[in-house]
N, C-alpha and C. Protein backbone atom coordinates (compact mmCIF):
# COMPACT_ATOMS: atom_id res chain seq x y z
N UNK A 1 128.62 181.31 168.46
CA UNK A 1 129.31 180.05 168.50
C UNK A 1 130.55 180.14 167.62
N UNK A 2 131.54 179.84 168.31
CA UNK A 2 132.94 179.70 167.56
C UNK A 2 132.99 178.92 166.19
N UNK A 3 133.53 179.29 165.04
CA UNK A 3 133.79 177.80 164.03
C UNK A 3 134.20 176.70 164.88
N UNK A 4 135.20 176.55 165.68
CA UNK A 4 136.24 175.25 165.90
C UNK A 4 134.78 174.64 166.67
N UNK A 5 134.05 175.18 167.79
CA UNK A 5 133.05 174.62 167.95
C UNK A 5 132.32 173.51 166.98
N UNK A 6 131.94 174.59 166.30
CA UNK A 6 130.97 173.60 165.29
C UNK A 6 131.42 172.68 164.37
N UNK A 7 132.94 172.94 164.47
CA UNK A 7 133.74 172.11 163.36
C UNK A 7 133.55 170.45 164.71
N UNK A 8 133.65 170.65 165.57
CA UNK A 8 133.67 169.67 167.12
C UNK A 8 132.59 168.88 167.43
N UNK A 9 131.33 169.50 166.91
CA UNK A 9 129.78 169.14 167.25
C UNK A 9 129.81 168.65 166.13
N UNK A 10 129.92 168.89 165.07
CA UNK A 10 129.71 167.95 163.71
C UNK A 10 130.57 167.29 162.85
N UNK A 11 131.76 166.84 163.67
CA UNK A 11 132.79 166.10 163.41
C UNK A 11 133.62 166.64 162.05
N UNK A 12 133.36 167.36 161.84
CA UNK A 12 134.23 168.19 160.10
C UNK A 12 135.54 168.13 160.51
N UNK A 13 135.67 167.82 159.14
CA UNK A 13 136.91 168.43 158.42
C UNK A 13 137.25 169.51 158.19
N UNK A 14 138.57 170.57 158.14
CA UNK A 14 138.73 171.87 157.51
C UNK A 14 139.20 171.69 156.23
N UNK A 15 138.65 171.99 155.35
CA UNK A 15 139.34 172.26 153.68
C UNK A 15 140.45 173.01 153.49
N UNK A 16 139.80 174.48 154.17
CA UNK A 16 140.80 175.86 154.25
C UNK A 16 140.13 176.49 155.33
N UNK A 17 141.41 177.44 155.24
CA UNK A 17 141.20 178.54 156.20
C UNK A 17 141.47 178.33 158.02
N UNK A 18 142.13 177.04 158.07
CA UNK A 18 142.03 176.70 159.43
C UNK A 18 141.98 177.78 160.73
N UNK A 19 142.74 178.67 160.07
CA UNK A 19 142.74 180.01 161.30
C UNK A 19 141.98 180.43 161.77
N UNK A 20 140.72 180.26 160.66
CA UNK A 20 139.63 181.46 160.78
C UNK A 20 138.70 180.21 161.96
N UNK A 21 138.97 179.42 162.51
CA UNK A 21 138.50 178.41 163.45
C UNK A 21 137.63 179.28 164.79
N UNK A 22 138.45 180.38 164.94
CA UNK A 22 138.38 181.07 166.04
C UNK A 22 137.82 182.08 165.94
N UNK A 23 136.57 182.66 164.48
CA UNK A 23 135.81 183.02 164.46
C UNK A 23 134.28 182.48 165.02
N UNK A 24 133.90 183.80 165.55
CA UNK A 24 132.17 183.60 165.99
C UNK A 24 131.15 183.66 164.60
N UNK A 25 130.01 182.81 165.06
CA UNK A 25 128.96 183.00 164.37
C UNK A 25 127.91 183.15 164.68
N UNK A 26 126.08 183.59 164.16
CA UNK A 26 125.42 183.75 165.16
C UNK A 26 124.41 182.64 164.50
N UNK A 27 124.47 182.79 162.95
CA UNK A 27 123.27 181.92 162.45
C UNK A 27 123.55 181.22 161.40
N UNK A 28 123.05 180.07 161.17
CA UNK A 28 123.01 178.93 160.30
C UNK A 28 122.18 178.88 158.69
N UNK A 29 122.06 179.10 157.45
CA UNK A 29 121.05 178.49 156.63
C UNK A 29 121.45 177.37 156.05
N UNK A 30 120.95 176.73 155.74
CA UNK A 30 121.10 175.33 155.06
C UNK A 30 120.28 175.05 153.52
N UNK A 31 120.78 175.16 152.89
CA UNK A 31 119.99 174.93 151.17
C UNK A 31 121.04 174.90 150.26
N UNK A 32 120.47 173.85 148.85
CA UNK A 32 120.83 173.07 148.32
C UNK A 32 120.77 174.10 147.13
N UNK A 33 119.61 174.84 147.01
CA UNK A 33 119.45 176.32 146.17
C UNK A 33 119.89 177.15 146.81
N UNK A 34 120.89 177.97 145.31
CA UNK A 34 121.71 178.81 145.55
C UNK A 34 120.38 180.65 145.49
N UNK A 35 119.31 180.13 144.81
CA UNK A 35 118.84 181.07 144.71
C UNK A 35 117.64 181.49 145.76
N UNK A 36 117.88 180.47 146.99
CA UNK A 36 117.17 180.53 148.26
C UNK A 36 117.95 181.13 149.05
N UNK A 37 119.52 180.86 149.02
CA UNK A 37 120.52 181.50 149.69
C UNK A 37 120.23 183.06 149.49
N UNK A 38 120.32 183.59 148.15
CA UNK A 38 120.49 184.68 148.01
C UNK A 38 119.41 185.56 148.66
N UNK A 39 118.29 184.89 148.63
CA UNK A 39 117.14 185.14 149.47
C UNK A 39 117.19 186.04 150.72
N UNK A 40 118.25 185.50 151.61
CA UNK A 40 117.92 185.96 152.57
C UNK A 40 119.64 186.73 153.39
N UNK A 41 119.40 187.50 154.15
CA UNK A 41 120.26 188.46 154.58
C UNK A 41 120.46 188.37 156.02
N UNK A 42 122.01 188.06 156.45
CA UNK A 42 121.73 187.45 158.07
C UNK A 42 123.39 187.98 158.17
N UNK A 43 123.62 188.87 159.33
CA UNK A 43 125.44 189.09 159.35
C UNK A 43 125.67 187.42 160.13
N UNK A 44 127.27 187.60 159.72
CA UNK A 44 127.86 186.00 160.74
C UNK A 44 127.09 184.61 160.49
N UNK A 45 126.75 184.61 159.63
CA UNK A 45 125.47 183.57 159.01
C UNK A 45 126.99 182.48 158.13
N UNK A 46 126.91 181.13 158.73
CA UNK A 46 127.46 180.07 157.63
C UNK A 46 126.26 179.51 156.79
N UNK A 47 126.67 178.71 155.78
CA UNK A 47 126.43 178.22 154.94
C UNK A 47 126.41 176.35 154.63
N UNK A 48 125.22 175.76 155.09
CA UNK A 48 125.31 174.32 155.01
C UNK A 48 124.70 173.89 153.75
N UNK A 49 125.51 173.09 152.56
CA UNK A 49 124.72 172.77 152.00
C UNK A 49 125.71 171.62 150.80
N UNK A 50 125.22 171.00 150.26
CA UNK A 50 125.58 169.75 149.96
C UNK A 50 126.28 169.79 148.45
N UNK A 51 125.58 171.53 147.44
CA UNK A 51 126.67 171.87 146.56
C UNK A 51 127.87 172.41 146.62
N UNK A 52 128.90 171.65 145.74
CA UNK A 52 130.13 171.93 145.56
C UNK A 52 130.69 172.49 144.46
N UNK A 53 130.05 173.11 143.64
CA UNK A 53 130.68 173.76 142.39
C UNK A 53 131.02 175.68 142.87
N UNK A 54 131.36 176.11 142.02
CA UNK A 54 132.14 177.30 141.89
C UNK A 54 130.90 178.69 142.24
N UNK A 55 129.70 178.32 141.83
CA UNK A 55 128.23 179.00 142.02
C UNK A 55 128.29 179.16 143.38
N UNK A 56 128.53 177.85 144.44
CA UNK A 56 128.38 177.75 145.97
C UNK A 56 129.39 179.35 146.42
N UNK A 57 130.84 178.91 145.77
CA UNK A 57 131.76 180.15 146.74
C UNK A 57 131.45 181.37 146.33
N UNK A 58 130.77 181.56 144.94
CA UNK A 58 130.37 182.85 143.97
C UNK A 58 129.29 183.41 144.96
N UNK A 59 128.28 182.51 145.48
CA UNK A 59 126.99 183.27 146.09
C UNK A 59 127.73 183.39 147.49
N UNK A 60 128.29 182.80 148.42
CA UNK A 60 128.77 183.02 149.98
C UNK A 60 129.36 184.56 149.69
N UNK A 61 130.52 184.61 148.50
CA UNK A 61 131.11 185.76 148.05
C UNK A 61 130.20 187.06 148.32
N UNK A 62 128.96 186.99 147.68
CA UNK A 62 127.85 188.35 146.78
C UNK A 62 127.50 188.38 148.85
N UNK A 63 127.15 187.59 149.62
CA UNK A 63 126.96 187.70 151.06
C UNK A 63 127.84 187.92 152.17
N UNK A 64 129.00 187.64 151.79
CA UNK A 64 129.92 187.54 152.58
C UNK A 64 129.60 186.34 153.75
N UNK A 65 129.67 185.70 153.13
CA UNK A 65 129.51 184.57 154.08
C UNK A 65 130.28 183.68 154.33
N UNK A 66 131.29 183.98 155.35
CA UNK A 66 132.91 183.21 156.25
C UNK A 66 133.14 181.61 156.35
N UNK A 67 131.92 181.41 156.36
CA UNK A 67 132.12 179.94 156.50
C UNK A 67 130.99 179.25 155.38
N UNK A 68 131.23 177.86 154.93
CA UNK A 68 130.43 176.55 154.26
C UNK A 68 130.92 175.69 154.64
N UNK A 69 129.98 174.57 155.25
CA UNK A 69 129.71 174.00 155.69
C UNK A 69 129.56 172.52 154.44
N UNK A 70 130.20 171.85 153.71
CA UNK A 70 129.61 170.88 153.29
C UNK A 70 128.82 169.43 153.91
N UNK A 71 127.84 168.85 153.45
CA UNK A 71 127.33 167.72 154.41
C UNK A 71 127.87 166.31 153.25
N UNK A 72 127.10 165.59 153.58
CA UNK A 72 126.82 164.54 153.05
C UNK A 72 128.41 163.60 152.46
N UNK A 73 129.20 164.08 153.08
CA UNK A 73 130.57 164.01 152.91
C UNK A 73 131.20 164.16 151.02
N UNK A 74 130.42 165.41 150.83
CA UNK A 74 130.92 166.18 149.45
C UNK A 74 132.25 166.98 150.01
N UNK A 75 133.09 166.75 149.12
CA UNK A 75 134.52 167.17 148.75
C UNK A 75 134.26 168.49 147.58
N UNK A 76 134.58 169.61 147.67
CA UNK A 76 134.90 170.61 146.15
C UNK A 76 135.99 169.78 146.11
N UNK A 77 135.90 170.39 144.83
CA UNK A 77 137.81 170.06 144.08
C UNK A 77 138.60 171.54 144.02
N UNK A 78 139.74 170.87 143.96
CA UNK A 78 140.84 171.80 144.51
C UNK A 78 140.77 173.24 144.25
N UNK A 79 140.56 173.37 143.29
CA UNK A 79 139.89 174.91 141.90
C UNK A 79 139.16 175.40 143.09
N UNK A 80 138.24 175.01 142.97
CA UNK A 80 136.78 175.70 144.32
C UNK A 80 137.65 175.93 145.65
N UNK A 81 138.38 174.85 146.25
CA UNK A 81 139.13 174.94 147.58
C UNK A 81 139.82 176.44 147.15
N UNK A 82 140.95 176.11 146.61
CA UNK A 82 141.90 177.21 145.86
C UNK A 82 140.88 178.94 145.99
N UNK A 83 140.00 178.92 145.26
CA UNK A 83 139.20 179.99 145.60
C UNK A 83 138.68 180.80 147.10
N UNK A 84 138.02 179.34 147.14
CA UNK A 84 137.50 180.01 148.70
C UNK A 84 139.09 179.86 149.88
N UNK A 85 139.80 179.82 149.15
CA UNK A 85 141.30 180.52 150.44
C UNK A 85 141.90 181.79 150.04
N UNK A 86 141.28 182.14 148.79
CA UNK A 86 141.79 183.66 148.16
C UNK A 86 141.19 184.27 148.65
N UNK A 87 139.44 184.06 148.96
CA UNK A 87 138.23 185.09 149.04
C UNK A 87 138.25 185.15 150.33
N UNK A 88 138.77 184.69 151.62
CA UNK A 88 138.80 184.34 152.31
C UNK A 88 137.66 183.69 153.20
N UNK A 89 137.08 182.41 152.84
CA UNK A 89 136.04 181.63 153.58
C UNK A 89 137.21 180.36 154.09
N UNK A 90 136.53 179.77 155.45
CA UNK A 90 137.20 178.52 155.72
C UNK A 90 135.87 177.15 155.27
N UNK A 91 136.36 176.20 154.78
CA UNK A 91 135.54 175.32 154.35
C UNK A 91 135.36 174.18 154.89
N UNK A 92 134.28 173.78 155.54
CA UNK A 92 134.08 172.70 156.27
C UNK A 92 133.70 171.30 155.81
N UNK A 93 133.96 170.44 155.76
CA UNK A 93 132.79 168.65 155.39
C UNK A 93 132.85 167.90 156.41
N UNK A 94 131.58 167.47 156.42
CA UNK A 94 131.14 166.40 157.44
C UNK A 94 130.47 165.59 156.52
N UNK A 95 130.47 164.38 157.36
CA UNK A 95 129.44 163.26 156.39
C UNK A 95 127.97 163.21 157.03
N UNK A 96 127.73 164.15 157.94
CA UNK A 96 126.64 164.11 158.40
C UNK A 96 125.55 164.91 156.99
N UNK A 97 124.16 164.54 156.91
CA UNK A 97 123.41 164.83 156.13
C UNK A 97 122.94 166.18 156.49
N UNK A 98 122.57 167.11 156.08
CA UNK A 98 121.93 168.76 156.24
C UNK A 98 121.22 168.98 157.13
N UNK A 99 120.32 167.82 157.33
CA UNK A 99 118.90 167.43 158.27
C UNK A 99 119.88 167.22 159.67
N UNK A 100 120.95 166.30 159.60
CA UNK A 100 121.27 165.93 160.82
C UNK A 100 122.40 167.41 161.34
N UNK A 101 123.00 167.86 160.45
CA UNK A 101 124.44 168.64 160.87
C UNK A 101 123.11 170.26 161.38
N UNK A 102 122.06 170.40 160.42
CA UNK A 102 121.57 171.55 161.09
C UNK A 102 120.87 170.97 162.43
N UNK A 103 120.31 170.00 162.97
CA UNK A 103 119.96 169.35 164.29
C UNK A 103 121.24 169.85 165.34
N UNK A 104 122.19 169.15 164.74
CA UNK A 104 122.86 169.28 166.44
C UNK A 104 123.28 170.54 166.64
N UNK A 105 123.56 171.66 165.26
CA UNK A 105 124.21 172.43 165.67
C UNK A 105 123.10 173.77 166.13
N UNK A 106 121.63 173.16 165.62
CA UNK A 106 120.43 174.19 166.46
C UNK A 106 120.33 173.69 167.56
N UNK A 107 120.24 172.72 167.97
CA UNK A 107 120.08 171.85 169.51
C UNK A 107 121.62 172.38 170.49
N UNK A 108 122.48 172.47 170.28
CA UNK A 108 123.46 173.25 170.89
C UNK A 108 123.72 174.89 170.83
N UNK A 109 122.22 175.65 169.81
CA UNK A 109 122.43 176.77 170.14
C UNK A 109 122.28 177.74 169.31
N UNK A 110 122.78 177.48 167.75
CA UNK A 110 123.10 178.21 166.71
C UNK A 110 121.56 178.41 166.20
N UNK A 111 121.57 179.73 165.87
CA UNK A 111 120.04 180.16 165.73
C UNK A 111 119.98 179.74 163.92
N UNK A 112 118.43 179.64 163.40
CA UNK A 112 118.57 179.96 162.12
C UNK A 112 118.17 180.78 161.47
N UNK A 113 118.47 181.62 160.04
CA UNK A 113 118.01 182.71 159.70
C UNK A 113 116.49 182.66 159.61
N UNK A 114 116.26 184.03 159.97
CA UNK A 114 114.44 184.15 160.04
C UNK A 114 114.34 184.99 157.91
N UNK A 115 112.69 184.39 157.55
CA UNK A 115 112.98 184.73 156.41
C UNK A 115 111.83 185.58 156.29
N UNK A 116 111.84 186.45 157.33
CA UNK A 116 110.29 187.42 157.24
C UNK A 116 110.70 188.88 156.89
């Protein structure tokens, strides 16, 4: 599934990176712990989750993980934005809640990481 897709299905905003719109993805995790993230290992995998501090772009970084996804209509501040356009991630917000933004975008397709 394309970003601009999913940026379309879950009404987002782009923070940064608008270009990278026209990247594919294959799978979704969603968590609020950064140390559940680290958990698990998935290529093309975004990132949904409702923290916004400097830890969030630090762990996508250690994964390489292209895209975050914010919900709950959380904003980073500019510092964090500023970062994740150096490291190169594009950054998404929706005001949809985690529960709802991972719904539509598994119901239209996007698989989620398996943690076996």
């Amino acid at each position: 599934m394309k970003l601009s897709e999913i940026k379309e299905l879950i009404k987002a905003e782009v923070l940064c990176n608008e270009e990278m719109l026209s990247m594919e993805t294959t799978c979704a995790f969603g968590s609020d712990l950064m140390s559940d993230v680290l958990a698990f290992s998935c290529r093309d995998t975004i990132l949904i989750t409702g923290l916004t501090n400097i830890q969030t772009i630090r762990t996508a970084e250690m994964l390489d993980i292209k895209c975050i996804i914010f919900v709950r209509n959380k904003r980073p501040d500019e510092s964090i934005v500023e970062l994740a356009k150096e490291k190169g991630m594009c950054l998404l917000a929706t005001r949809h809640t985690m529960f709802t933004t991972c719904g539509i975008l598994y119901s239209n397709g996007l698989k989620g990481v398996d943690m076996e």
